[in-house]
C-alpha atoms as a PDB file:
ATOM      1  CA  UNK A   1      -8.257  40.976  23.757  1.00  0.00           C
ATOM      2  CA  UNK A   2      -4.487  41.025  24.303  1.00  0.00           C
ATOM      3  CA  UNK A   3      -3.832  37.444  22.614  1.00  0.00           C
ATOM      4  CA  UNK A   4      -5.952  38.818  19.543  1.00  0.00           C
ATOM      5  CA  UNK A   5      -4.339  42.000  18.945  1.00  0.00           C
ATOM      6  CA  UNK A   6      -1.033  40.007  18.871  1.00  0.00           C
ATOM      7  CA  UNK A   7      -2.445  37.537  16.206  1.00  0.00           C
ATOM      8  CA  UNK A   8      -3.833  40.346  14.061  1.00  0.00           C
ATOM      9  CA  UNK A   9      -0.026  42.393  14.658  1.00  0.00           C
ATOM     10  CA  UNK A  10       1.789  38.619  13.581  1.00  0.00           C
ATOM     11  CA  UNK A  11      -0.596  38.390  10.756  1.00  0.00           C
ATOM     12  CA  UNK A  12       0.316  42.239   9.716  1.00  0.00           C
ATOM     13  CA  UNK A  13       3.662  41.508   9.848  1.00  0.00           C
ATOM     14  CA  UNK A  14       4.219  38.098   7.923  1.00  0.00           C
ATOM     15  CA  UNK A  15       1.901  39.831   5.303  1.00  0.00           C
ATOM     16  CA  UNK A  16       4.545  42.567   4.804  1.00  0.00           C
ATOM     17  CA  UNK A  17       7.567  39.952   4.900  1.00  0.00           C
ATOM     18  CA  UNK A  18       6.069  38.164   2.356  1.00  0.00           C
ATOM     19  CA  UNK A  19       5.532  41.197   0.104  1.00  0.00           C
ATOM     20  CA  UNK A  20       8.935  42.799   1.115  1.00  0.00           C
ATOM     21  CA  UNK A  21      10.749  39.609   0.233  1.00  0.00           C
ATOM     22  CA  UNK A  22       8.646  39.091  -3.050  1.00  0.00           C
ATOM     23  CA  UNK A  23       9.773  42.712  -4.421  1.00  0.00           C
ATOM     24  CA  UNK A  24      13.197  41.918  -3.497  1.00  0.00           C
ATOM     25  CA  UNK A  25      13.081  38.279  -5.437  1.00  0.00           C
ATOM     26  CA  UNK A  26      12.029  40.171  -8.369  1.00  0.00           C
ATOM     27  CA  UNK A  27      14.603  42.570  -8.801  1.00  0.00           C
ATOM     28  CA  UNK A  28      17.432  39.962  -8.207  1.00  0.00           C
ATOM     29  CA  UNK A  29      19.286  38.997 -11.030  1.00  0.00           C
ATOM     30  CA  UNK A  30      18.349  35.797 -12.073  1.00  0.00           C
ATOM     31  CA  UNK A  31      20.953  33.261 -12.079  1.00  0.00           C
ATOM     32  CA  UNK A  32      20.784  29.529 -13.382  1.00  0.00           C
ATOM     33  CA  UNK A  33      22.249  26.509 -11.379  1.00  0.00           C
ATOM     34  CA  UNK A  34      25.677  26.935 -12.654  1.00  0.00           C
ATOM     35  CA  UNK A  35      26.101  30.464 -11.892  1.00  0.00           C
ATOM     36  CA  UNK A  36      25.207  31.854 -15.119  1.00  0.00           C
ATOM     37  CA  UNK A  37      23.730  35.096 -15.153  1.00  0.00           C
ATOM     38  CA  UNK A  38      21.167  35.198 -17.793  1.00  0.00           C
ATOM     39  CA  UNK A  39      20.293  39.042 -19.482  1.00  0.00           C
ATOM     40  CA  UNK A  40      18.884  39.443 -22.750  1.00  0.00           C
ATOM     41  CA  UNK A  41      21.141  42.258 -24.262  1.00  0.00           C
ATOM     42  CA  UNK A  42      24.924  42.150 -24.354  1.00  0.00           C
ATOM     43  CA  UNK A  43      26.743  45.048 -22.020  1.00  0.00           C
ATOM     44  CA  UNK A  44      30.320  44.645 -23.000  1.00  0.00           C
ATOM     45  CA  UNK A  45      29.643  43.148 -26.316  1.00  0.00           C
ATOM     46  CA  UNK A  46      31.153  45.035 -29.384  1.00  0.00           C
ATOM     47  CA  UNK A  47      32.360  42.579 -31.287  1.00  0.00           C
ATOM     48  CA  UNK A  48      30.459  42.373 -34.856  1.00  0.00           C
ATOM     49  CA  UNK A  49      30.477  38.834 -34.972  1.00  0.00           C
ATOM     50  CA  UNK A  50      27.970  38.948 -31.736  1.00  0.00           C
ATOM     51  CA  UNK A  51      24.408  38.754 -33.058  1.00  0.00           C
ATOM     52  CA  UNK A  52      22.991  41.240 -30.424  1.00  0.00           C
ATOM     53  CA  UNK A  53      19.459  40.379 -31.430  1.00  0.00           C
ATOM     54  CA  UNK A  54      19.698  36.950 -30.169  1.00  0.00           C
ATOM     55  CA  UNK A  55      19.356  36.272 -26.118  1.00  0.00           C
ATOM     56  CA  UNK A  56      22.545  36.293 -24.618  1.00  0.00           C
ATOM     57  CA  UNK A  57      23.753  34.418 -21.638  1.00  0.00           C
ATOM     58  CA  UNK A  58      26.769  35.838 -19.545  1.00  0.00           C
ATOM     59  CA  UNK A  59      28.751  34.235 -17.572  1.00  0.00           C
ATOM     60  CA  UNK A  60      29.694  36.123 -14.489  1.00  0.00           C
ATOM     61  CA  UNK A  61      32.814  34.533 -13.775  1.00  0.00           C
ATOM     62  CA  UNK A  62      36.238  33.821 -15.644  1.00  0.00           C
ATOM     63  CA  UNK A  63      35.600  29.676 -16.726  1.00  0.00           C
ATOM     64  CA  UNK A  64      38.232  27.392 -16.959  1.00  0.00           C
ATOM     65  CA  UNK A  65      39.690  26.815 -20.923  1.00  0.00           C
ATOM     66  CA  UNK A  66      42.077  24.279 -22.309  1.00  0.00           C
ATOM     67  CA  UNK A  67      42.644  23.123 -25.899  1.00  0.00           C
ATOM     68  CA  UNK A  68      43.261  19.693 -27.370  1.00  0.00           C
ATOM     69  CA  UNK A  69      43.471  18.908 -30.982  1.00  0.00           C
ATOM     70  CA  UNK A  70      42.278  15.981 -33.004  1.00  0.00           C
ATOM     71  CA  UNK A  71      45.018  12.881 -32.019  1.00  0.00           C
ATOM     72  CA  UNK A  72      44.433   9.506 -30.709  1.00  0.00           C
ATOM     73  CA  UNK A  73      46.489  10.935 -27.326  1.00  0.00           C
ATOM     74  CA  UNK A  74      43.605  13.295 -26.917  1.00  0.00           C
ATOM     75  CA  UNK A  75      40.915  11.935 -27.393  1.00  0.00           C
ATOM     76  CA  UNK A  76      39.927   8.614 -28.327  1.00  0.00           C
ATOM     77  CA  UNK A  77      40.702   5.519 -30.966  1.00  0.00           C
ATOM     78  CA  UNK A  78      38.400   8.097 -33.921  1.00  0.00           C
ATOM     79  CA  UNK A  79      39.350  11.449 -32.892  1.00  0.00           C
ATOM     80  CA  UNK A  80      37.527  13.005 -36.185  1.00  0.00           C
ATOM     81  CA  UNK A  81      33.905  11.445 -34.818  1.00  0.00           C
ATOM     82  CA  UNK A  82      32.959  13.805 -32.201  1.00  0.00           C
ATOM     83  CA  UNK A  83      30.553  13.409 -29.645  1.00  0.00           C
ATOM     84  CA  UNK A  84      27.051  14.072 -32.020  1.00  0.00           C
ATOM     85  CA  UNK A  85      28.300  11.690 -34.439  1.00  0.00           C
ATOM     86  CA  UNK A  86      29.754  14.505 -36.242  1.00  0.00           C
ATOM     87  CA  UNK A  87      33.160  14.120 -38.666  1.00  0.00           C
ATOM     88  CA  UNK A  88      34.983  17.034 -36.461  1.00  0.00           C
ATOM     89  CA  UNK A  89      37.751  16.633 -39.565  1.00  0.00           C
ATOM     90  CA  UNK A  90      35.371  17.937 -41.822  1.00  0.00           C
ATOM     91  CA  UNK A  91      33.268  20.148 -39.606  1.00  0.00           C
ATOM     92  CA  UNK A  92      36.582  21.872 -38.617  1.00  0.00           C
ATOM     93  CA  UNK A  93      37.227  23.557 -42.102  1.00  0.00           C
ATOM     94  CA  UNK A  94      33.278  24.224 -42.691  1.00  0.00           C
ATOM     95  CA  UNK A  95      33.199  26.150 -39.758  1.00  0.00           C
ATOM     96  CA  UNK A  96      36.213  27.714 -40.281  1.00  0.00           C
ATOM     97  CA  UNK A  97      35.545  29.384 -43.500  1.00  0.00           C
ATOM     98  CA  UNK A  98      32.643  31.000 -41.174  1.00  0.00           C
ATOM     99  CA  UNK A  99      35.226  32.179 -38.567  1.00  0.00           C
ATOM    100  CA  UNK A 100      33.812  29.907 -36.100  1.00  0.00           C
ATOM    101  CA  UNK A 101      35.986  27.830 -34.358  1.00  0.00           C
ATOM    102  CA  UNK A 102      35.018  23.892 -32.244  1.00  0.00           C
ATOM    103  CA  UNK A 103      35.051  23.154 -28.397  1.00  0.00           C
ATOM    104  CA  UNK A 104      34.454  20.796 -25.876  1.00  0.00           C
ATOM    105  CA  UNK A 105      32.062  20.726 -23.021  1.00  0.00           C
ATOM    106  CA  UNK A 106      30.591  18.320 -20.757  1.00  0.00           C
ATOM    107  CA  UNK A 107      28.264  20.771 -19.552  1.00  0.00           C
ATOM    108  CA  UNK A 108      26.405  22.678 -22.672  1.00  0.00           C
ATOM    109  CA  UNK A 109      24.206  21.083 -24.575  1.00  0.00           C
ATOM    110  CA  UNK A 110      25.691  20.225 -28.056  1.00  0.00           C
ATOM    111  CA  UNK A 111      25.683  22.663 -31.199  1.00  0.00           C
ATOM    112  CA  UNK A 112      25.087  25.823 -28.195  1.00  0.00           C
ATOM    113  CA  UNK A 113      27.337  28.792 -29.881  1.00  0.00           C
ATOM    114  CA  UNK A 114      29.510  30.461 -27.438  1.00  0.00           C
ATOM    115  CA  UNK A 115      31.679  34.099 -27.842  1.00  0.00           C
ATOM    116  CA  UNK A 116      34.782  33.835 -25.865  1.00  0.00           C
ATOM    117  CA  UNK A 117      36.590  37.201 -25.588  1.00  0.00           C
ATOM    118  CA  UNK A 118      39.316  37.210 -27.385  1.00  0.00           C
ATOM    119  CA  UNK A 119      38.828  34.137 -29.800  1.00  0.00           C
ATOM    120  CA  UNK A 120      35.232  34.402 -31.414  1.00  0.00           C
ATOM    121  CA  UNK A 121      32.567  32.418 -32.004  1.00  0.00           C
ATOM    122  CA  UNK A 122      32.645  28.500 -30.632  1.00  0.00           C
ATOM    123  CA  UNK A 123      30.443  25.858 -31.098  1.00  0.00           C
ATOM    124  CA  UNK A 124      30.582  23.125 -28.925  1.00  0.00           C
ATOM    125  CA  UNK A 125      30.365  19.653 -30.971  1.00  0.00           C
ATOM    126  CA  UNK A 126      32.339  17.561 -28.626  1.00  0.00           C
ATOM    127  CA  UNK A 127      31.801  16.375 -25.094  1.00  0.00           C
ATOM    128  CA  UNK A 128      34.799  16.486 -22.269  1.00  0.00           C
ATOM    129  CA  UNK A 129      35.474  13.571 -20.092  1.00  0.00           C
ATOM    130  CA  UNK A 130      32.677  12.531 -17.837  1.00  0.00           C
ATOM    131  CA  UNK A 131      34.917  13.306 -15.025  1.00  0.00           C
ATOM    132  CA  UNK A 132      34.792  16.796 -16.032  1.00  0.00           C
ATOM    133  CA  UNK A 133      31.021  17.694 -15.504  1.00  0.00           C
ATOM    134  CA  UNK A 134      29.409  20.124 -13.290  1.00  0.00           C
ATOM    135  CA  UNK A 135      33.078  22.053 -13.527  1.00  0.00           C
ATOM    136  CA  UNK A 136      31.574  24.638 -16.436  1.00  0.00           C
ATOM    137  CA  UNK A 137      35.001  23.798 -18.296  1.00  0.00           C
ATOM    138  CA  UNK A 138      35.471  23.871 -21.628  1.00  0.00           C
ATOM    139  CA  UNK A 139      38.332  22.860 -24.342  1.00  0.00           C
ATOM    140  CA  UNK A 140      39.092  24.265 -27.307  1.00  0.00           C
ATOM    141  CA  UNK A 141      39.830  22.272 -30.724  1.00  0.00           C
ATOM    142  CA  UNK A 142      43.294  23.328 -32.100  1.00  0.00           C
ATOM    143  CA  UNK A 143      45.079  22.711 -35.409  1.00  0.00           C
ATOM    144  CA  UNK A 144      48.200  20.957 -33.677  1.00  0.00           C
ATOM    145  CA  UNK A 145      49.257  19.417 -30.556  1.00  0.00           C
ATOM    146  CA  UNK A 146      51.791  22.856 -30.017  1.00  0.00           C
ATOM    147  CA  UNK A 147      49.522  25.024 -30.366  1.00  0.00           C
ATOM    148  CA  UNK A 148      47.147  22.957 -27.488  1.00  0.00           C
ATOM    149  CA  UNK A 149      50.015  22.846 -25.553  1.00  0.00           C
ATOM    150  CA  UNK A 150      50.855  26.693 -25.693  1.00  0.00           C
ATOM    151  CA  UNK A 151      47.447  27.657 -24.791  1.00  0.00           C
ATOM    152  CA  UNK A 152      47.519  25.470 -21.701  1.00  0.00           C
ATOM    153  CA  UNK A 153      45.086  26.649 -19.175  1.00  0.00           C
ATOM    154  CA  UNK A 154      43.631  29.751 -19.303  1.00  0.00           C
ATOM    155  CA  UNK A 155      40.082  31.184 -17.068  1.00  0.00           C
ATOM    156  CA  UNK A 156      38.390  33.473 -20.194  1.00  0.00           C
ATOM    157  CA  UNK A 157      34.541  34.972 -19.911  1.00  0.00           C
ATOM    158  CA  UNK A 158      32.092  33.747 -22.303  1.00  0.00           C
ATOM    159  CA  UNK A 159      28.690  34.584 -23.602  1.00  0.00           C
ATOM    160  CA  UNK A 160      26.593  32.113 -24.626  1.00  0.00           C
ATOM    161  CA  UNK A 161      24.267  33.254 -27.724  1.00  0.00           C
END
């Protein structure tokens, strides 16, 4: 009688672990592998260039940002073909005249917009060195080599949207 009542007490209590840790999965924030913490409505957003009716994607912690512009030295022997076969020359001024601006990841997929506080929209149409994936970092596409060089490395949030 003794070695049932302990089975049926076990049974009572893995029951209730399983619902207590169920609840608490739930209510967790939900986070992807790369420590992005997905939400569907903006908190800090009040920027009017952030589309607030889209699904937006924050990132929880500062990311790594560097610039490069489009020279040889930078990036390859075609610096204006980026990594989607797109003329980055070209797509530069387009998206300008939108106030968007072009970056660089090795890590979000291609044509993903991005607001990064302080700069605006970003579209990513160019991929970083291999060496440089898994690390969430991402460049941004200047008009000069000076101006690359005097934004250096900086760690900015971001929202994806």
């Amino acid at each position: 009688m003794k070695r049932k009542t302990k089975i049926i007490i076990n049974s009572i209590l893995a029951i209730l672990m399983f619902i207590l840790l169920g609840s608490v999965w739930l209510y967790m924030p939900k986070y992807n592998e790369k420590g992005i913490f997905i939400q569907n409505q903006p908190q800090n957003a009040t920027t009017s260039q952030l589309d607030t009716s889209k699904r937006v994607v924050e990132i929880d912690d500062k990311t790594t940002f560097t610039a490069y512009n489009l020279s040889v030295a930078q990036t390859d022997d075609s610096p204006c073909i980026g990594a989607g076969n797109n003329n980055l020359c070209e797509l530069k001024q387009i998206l300008k005249e939108q106030n968007k601006i072009i970056c660089a990841s090795r890590d979000l997929p291609l044509d993903t917009e991005i607001y990064i506080d302080g700069y605006g929209i970003c579209v990513i149409k160019d991929r970083l060195n291999i060496r440089y994936k898994g690390t969430n970092r991402i460049d941004i596409l200047m008009d000069t080599y000076e101006e690359a060089i005097n934004f250096g490395v900086r760690e900015l949030k971001y929202k994806v949207i």
